[in-house]
N, C-alpha and C. Protein backbone atom coordinates (compact mmCIF):
# COMPACT_ATOMS: atom_id res chain seq x y z
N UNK A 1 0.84 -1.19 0.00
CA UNK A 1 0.00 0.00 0.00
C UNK A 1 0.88 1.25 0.00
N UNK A 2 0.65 1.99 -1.03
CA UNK A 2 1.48 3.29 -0.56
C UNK A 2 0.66 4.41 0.16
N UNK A 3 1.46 5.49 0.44
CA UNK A 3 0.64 6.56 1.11
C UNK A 3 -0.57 7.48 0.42
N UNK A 4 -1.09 8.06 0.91
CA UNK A 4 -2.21 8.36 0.24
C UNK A 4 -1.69 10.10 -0.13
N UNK A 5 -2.50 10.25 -1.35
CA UNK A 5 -1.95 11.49 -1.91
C UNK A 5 -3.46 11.88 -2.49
N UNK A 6 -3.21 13.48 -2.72
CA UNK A 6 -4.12 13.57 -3.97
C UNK A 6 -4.53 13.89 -5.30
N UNK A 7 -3.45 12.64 -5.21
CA UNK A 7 -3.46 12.35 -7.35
C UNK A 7 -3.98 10.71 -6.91
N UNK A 8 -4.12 10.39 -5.58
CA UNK A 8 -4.17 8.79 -5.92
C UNK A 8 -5.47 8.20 -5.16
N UNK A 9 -6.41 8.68 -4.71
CA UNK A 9 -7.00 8.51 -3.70
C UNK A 9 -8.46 8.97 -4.32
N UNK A 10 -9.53 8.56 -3.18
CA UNK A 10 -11.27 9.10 -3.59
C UNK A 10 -11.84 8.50 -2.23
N UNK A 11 -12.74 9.38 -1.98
CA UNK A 11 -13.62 9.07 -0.53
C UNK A 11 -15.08 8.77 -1.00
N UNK A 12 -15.19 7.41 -0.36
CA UNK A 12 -16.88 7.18 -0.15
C UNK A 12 -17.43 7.53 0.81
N UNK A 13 -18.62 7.54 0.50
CA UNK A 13 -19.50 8.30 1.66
C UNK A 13 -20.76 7.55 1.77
N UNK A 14 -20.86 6.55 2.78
CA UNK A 14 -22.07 5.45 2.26
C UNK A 14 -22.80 5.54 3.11
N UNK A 15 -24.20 5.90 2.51
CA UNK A 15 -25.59 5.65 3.26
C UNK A 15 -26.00 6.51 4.36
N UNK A 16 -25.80 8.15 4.67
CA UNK A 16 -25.81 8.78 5.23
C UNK A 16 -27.32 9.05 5.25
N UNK A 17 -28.21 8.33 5.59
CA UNK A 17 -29.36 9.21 5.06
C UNK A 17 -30.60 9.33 6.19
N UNK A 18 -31.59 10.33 5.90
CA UNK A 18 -32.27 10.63 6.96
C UNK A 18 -32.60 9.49 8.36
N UNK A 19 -33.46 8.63 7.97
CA UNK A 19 -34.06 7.75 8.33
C UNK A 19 -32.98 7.09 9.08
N UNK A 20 -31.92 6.63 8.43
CA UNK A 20 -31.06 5.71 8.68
C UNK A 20 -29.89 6.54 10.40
N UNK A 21 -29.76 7.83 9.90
CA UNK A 21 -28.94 8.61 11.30
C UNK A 21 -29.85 8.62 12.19
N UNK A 22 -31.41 8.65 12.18
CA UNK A 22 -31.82 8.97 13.13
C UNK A 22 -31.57 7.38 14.46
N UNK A 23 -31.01 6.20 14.13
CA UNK A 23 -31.10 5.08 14.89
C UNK A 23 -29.38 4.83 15.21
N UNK A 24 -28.71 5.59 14.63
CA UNK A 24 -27.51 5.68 14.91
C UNK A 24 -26.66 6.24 16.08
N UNK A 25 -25.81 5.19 16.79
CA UNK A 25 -25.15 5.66 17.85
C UNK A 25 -24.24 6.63 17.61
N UNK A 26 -23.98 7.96 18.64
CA UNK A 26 -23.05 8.76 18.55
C UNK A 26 -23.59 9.76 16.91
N UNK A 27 -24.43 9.41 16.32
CA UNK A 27 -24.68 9.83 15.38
C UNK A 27 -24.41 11.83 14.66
N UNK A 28 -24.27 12.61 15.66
CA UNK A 28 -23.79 13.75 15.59
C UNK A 28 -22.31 13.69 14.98
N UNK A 29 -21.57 13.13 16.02
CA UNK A 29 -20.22 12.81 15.86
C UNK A 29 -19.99 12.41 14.77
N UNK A 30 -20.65 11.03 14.04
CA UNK A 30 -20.40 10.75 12.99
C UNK A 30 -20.67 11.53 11.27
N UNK A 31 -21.35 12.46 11.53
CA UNK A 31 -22.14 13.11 10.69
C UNK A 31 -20.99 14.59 10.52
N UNK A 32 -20.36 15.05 11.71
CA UNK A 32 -19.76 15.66 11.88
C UNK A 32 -17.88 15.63 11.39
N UNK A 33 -18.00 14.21 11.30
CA UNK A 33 -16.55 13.59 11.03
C UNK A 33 -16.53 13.54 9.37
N UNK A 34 -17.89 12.59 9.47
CA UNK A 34 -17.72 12.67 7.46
C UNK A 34 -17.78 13.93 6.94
N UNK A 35 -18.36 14.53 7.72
CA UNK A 35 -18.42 16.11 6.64
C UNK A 35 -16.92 16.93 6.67
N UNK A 36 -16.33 16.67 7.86
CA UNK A 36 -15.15 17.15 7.51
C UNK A 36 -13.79 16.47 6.82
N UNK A 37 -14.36 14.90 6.39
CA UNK A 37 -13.47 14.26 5.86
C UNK A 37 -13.91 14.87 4.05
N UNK A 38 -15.37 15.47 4.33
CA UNK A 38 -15.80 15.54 2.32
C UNK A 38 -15.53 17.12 2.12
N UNK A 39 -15.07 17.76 3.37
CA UNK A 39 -15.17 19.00 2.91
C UNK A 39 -13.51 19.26 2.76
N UNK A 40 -12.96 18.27 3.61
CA UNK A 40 -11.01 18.51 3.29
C UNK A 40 -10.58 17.96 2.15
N UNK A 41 -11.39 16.63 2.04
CA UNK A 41 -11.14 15.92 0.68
C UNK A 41 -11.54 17.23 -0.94
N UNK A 42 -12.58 18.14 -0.48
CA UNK A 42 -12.98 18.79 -1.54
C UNK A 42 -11.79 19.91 -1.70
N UNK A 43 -11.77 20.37 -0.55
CA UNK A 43 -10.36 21.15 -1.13
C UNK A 43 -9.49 20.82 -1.40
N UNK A 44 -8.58 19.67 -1.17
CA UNK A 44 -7.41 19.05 -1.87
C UNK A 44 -7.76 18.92 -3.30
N UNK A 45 -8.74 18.42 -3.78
CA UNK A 45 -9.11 18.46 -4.92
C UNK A 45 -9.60 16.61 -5.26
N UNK A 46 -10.04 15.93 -4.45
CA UNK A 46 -10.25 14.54 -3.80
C UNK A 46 -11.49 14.13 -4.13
N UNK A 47 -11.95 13.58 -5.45
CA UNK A 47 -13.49 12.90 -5.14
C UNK A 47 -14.07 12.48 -4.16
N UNK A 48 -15.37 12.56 -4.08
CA UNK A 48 -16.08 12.41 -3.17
C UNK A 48 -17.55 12.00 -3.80
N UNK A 49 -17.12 10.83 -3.78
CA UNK A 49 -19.12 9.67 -3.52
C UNK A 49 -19.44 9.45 -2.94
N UNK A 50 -21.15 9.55 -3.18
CA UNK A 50 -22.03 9.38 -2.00
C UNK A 50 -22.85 8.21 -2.73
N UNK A 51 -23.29 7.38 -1.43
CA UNK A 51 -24.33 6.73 -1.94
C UNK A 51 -25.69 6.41 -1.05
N UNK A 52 -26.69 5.77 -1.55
CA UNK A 52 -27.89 5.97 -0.54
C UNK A 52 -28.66 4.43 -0.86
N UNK A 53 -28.85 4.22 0.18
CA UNK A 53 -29.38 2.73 0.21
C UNK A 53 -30.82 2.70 0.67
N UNK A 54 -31.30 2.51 -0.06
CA UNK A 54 -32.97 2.01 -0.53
C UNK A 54 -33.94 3.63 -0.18
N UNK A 55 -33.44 4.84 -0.71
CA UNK A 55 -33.80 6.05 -0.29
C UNK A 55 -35.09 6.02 -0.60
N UNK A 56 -35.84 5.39 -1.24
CA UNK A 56 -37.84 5.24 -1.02
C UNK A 56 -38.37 4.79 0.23
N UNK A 57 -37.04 4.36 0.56
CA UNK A 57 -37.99 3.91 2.46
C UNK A 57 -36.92 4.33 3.72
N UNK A 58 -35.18 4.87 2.81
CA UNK A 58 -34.83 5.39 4.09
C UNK A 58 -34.75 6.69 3.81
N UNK A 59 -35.11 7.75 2.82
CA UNK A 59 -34.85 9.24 2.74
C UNK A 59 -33.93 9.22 2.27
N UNK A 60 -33.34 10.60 2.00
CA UNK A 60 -32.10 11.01 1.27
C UNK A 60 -31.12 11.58 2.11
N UNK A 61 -29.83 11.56 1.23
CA UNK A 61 -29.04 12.01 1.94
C UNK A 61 -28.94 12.98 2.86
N UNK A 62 -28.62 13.14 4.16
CA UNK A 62 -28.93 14.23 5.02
C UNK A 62 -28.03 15.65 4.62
N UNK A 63 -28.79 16.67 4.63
CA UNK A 63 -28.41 17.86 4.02
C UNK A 63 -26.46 18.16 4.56
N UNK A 64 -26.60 17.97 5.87
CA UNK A 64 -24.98 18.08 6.30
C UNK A 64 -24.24 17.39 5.27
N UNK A 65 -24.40 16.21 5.03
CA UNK A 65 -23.43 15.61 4.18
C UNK A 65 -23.31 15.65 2.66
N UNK A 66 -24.99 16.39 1.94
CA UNK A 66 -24.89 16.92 0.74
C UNK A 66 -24.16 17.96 0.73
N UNK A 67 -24.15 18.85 1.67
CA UNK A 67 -23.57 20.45 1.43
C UNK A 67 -21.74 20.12 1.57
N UNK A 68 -21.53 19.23 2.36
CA UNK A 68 -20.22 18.74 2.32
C UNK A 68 -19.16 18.19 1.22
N UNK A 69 -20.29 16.92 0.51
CA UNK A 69 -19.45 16.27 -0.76
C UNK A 69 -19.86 17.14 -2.22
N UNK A 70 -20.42 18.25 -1.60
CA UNK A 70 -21.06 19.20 -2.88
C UNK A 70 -21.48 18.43 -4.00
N UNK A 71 -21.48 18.83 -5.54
CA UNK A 71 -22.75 18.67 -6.48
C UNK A 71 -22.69 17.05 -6.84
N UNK A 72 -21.99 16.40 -6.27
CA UNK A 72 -21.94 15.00 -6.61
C UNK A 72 -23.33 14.54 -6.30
N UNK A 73 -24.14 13.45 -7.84
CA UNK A 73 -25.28 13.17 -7.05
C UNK A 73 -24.62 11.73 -6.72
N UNK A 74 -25.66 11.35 -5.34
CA UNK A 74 -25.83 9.66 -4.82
C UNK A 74 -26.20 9.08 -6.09
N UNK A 75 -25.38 7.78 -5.79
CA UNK A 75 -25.52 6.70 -6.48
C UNK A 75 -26.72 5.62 -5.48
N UNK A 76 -27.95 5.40 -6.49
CA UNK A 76 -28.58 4.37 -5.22
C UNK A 76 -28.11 3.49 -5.22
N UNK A 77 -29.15 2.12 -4.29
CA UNK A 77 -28.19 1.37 -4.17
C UNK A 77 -29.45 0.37 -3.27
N UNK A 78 -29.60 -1.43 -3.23
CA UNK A 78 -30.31 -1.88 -2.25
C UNK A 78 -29.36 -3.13 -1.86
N UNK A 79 -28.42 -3.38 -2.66
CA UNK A 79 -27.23 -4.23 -2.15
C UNK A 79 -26.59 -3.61 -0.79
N UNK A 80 -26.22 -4.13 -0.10
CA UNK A 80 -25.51 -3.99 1.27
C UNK A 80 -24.13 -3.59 0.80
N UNK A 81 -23.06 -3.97 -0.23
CA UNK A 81 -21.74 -3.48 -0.62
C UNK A 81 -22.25 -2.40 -1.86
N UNK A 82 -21.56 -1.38 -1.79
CA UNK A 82 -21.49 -0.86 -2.95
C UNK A 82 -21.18 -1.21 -4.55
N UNK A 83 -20.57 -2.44 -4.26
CA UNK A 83 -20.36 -2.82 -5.49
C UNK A 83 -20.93 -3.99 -5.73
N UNK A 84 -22.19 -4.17 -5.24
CA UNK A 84 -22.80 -5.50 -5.30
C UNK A 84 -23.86 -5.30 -6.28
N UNK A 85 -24.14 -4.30 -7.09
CA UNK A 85 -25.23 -4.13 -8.56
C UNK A 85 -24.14 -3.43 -9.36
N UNK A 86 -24.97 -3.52 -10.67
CA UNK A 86 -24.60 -2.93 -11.37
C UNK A 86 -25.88 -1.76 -11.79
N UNK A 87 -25.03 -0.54 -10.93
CA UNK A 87 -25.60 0.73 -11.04
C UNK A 87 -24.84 1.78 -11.25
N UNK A 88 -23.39 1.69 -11.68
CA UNK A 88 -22.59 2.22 -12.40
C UNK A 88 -21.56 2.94 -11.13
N UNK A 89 -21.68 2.48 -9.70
CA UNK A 89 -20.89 2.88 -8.88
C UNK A 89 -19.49 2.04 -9.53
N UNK A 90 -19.12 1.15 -9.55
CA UNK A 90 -18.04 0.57 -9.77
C UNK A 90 -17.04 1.41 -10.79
N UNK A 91 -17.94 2.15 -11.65
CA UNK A 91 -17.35 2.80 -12.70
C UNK A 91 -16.33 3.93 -12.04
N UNK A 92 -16.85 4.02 -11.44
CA UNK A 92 -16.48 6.30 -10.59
C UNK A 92 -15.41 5.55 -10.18
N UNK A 93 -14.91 4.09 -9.40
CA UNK A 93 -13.90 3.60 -8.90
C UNK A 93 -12.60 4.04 -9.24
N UNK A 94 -12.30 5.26 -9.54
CA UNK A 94 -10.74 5.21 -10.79
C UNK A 94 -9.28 6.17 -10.04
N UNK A 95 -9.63 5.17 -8.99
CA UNK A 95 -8.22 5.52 -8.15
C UNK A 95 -7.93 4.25 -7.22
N UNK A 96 -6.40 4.04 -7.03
CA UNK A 96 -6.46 3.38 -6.56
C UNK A 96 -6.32 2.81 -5.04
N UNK A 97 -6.69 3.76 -4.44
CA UNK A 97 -7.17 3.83 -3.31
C UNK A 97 -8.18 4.69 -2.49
N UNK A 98 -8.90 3.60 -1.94
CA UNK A 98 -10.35 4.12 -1.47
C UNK A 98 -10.38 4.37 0.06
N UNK A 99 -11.14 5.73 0.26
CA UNK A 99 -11.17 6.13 1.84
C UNK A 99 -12.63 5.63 1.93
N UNK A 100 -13.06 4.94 2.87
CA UNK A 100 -14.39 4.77 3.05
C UNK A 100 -14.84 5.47 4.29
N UNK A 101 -16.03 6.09 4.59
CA UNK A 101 -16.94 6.49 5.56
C UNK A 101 -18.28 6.02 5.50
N UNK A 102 -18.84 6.04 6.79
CA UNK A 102 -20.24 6.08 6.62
C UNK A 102 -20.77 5.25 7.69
N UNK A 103 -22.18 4.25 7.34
CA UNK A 103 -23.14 3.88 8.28
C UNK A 103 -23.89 2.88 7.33
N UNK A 104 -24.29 1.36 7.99
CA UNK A 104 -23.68 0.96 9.21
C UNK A 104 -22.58 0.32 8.95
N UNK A 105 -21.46 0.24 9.70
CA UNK A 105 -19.96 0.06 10.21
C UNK A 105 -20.23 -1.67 9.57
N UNK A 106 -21.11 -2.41 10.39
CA UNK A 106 -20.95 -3.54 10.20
C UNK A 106 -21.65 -4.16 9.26
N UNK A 107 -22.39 -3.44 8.01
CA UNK A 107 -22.94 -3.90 7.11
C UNK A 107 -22.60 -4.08 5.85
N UNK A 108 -23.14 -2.47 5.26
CA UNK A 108 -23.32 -1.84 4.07
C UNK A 108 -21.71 -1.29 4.18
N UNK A 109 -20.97 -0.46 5.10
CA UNK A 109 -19.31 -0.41 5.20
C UNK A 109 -18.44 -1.48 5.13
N UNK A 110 -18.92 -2.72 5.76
CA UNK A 110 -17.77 -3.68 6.01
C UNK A 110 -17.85 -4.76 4.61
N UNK A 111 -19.18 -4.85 3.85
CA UNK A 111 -19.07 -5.57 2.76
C UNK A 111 -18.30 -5.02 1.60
N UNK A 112 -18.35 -3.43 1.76
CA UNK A 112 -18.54 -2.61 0.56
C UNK A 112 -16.76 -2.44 0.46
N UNK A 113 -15.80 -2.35 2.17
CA UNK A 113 -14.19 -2.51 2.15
C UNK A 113 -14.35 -3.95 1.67
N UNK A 114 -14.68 -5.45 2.18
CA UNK A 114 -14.19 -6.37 1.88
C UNK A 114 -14.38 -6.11 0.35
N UNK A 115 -15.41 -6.01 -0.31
CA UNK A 115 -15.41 -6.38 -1.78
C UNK A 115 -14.38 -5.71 -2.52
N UNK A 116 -13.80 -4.12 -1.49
CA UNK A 116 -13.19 -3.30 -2.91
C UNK A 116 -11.65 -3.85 -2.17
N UNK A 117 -11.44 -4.37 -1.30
CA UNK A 117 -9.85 -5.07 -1.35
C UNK A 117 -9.87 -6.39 -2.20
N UNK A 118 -10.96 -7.30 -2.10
CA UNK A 118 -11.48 -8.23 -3.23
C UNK A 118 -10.85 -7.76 -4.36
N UNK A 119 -10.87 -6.63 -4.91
CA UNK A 119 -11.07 -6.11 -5.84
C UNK A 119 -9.82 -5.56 -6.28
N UNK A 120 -8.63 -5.27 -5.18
CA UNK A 120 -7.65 -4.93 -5.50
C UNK A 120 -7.52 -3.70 -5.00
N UNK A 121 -8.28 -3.02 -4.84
CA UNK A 121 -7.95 -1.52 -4.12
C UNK A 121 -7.30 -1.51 -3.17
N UNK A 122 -6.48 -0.68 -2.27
CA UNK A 122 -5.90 -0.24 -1.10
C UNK A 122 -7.29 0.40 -0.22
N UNK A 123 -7.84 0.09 0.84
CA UNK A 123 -8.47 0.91 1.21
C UNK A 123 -8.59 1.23 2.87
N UNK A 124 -9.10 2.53 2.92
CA UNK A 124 -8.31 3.31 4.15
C UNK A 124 -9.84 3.76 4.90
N UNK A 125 -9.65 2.64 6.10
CA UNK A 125 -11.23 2.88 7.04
C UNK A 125 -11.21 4.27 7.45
N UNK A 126 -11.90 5.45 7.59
CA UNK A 126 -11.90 6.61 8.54
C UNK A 126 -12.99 5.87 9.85
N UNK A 127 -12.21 5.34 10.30
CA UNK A 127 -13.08 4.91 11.53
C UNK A 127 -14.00 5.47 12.09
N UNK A 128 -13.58 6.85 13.04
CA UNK A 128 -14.48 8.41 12.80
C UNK A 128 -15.67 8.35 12.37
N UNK A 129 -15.23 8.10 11.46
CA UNK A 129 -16.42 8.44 10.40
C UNK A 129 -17.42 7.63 9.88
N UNK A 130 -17.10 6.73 10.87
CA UNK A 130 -18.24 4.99 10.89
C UNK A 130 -19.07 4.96 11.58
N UNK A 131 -20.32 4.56 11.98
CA UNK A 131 -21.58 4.22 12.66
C UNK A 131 -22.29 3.33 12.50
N UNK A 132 -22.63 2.18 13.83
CA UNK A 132 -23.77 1.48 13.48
C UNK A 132 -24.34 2.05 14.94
N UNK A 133 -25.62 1.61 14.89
CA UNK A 133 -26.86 1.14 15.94
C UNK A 133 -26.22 0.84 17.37
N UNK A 134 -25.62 -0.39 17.05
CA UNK A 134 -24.67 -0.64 17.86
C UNK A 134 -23.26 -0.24 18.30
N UNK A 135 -22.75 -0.01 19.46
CA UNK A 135 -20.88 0.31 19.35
C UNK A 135 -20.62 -1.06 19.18
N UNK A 136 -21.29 -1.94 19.70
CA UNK A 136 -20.31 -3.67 19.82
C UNK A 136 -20.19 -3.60 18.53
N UNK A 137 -21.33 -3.54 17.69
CA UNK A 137 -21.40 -3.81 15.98
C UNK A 137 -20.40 -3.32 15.39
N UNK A 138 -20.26 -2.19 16.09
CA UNK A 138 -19.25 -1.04 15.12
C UNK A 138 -17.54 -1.42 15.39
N UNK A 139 -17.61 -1.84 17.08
CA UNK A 139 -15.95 -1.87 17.34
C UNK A 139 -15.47 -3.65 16.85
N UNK A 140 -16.55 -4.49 16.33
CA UNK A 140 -15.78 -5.64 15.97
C UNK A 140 -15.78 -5.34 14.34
N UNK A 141 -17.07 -4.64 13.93
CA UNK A 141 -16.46 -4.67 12.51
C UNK A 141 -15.18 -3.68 11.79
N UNK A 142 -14.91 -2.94 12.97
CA UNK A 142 -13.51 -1.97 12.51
C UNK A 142 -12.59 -3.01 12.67
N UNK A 143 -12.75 -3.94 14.10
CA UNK A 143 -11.93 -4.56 13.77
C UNK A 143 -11.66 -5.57 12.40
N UNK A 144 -12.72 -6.39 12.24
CA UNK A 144 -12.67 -7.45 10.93
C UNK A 144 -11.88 -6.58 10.23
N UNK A 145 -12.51 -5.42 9.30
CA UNK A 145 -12.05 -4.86 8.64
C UNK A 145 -10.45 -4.51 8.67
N UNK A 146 -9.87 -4.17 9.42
CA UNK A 146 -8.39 -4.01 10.16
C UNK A 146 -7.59 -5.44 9.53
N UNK A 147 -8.09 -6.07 10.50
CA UNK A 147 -7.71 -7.81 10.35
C UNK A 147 -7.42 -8.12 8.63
N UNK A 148 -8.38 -8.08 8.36
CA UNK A 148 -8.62 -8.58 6.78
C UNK A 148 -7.69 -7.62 5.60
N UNK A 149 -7.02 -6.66 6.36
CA UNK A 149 -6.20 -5.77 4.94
C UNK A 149 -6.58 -3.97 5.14
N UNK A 150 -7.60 -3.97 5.40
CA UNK A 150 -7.94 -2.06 5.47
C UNK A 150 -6.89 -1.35 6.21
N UNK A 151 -6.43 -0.40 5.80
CA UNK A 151 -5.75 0.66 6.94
C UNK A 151 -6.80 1.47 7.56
N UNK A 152 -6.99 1.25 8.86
CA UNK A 152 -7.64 1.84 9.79
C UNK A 152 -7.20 3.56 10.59
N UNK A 153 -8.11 4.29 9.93
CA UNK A 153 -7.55 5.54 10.30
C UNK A 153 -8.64 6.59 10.99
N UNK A 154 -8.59 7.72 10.79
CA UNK A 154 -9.45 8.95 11.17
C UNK A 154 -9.27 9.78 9.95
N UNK A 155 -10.20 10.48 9.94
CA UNK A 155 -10.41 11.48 8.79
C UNK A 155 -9.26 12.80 9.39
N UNK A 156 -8.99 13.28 10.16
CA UNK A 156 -7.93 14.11 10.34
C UNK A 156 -6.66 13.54 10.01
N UNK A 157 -6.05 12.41 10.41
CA UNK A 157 -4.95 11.54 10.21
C UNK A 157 -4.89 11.35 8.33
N UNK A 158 -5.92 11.27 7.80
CA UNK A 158 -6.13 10.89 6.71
C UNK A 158 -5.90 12.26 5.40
N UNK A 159 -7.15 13.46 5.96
CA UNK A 159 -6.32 14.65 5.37
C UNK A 159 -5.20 14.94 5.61
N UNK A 160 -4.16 14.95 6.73
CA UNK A 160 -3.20 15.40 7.09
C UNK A 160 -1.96 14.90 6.14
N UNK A 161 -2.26 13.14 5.96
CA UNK A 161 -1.63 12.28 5.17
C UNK A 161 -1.63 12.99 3.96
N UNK A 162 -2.81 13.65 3.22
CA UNK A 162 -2.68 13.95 1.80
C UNK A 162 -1.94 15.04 1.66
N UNK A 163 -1.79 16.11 2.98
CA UNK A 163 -1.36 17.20 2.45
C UNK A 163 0.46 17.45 2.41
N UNK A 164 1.09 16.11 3.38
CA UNK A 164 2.31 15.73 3.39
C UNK A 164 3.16 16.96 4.06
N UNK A 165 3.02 18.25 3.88
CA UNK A 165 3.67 19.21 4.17
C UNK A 165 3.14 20.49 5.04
N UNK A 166 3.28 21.02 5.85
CA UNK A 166 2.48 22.25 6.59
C UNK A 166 3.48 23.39 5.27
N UNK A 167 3.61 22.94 4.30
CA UNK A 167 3.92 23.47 3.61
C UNK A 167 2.58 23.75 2.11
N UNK A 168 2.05 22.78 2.22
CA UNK A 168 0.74 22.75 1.72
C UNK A 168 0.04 24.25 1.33
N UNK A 169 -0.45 24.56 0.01
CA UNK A 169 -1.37 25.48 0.28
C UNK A 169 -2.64 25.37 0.55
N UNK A 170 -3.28 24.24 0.92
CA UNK A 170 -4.37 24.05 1.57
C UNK A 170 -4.18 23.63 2.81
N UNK A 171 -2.80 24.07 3.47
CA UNK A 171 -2.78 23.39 5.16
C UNK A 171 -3.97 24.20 5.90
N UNK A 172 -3.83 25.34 5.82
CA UNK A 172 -4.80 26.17 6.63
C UNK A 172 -6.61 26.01 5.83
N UNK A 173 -6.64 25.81 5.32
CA UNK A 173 -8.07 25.24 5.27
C UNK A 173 -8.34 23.87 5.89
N UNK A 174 -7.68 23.08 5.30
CA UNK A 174 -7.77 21.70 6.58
C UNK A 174 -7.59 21.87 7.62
N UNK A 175 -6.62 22.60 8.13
CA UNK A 175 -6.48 23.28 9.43
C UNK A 175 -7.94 23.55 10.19
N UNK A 176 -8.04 24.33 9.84
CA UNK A 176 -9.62 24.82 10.04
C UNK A 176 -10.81 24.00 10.18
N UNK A 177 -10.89 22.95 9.48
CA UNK A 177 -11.75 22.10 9.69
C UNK A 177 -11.85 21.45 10.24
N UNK A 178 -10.30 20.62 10.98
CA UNK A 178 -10.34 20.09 11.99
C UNK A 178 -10.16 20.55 13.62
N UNK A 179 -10.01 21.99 13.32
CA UNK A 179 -10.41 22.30 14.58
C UNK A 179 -11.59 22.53 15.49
């Protein structure tokens, strides 16, 4: 795995959506983490996908996290991994390494890392930035995930990684966001 940069890298953002935060543990926190992982990723210059799982019965993406990954639309979705239809998410895939975020930790997140290391990608948990229902749910599937190949990180650790230098001209905007 090499380090993450941003010429090499793209952040998912899975299943943030109304219905679905409102049953979520710590759920502020988490809502609060992804947005500052889509809003540092946006200034580096870092894709950012979203996707939404079965939004006719769980709502849409919650406005915090639209205004965050800006004009990108969600990709739907009723498979539990992101890459389990063909709905043209697999396509946007075109880096080779993936930051994942989102909710739930031990579902729709943990199928969606196994399939894309399946798959060959490098990919980099923002732990942070994970949520299920449960914490038990959430702290064994960070672990699986860990275990099985993911680099397990935080969305601050993770921008910080891209910007390599406080020499950066976007240090002070990331700066900012994680404070």
């Amino acid at each position: 795995m090499s380090t993450l940069t941003t010429k090499n890298c793209l952040v998912i953002l899975i299943d943030l959506e109304e219905k679905m935060m409102s049953a979520i543990h710590d759920a502020d926190a988490v809502v609060c983490k992804c947005a500052i992982l889509a809003r540092g990723a946006r200034v580096l210059g870092v894709p950012v996908l979203v996707t939404r799982q079965y939004p006719k019965g769980l709502g849409d993406t919650i406005d915090a996290i639209k205004e965050a990954a800006g004009a990108h639309e969600p990709t739907d979705k009723t498979a539990f991994s992101c890459l389990g239809e063909d709905n043209g998410f697999a396509e946007q895939l075109t880096k080779p390494n993936i930051i994942v975020a989102g909710v739930e930790t031990h579902i729709c997140v943990q199928q969606t890392v196994l399939d894309l290391m399946e798959q060959g990608f490098a990919v980099y948990l923002a732990a942070d930035c994970c949520g299920s229902r449960s914490p038990v749910d959430r702290g064994y599937a960070v672990s699986r995930m860990g275990a099985a190949g993911a680099i397990v990180s935080t969305a601050e650790s993770i921008l910080f990684e891209m910007l390599k230098s406080a020499d950066h001209p976007a240090r002070k905007a990331v700066q900012s966001l994680v404070k």
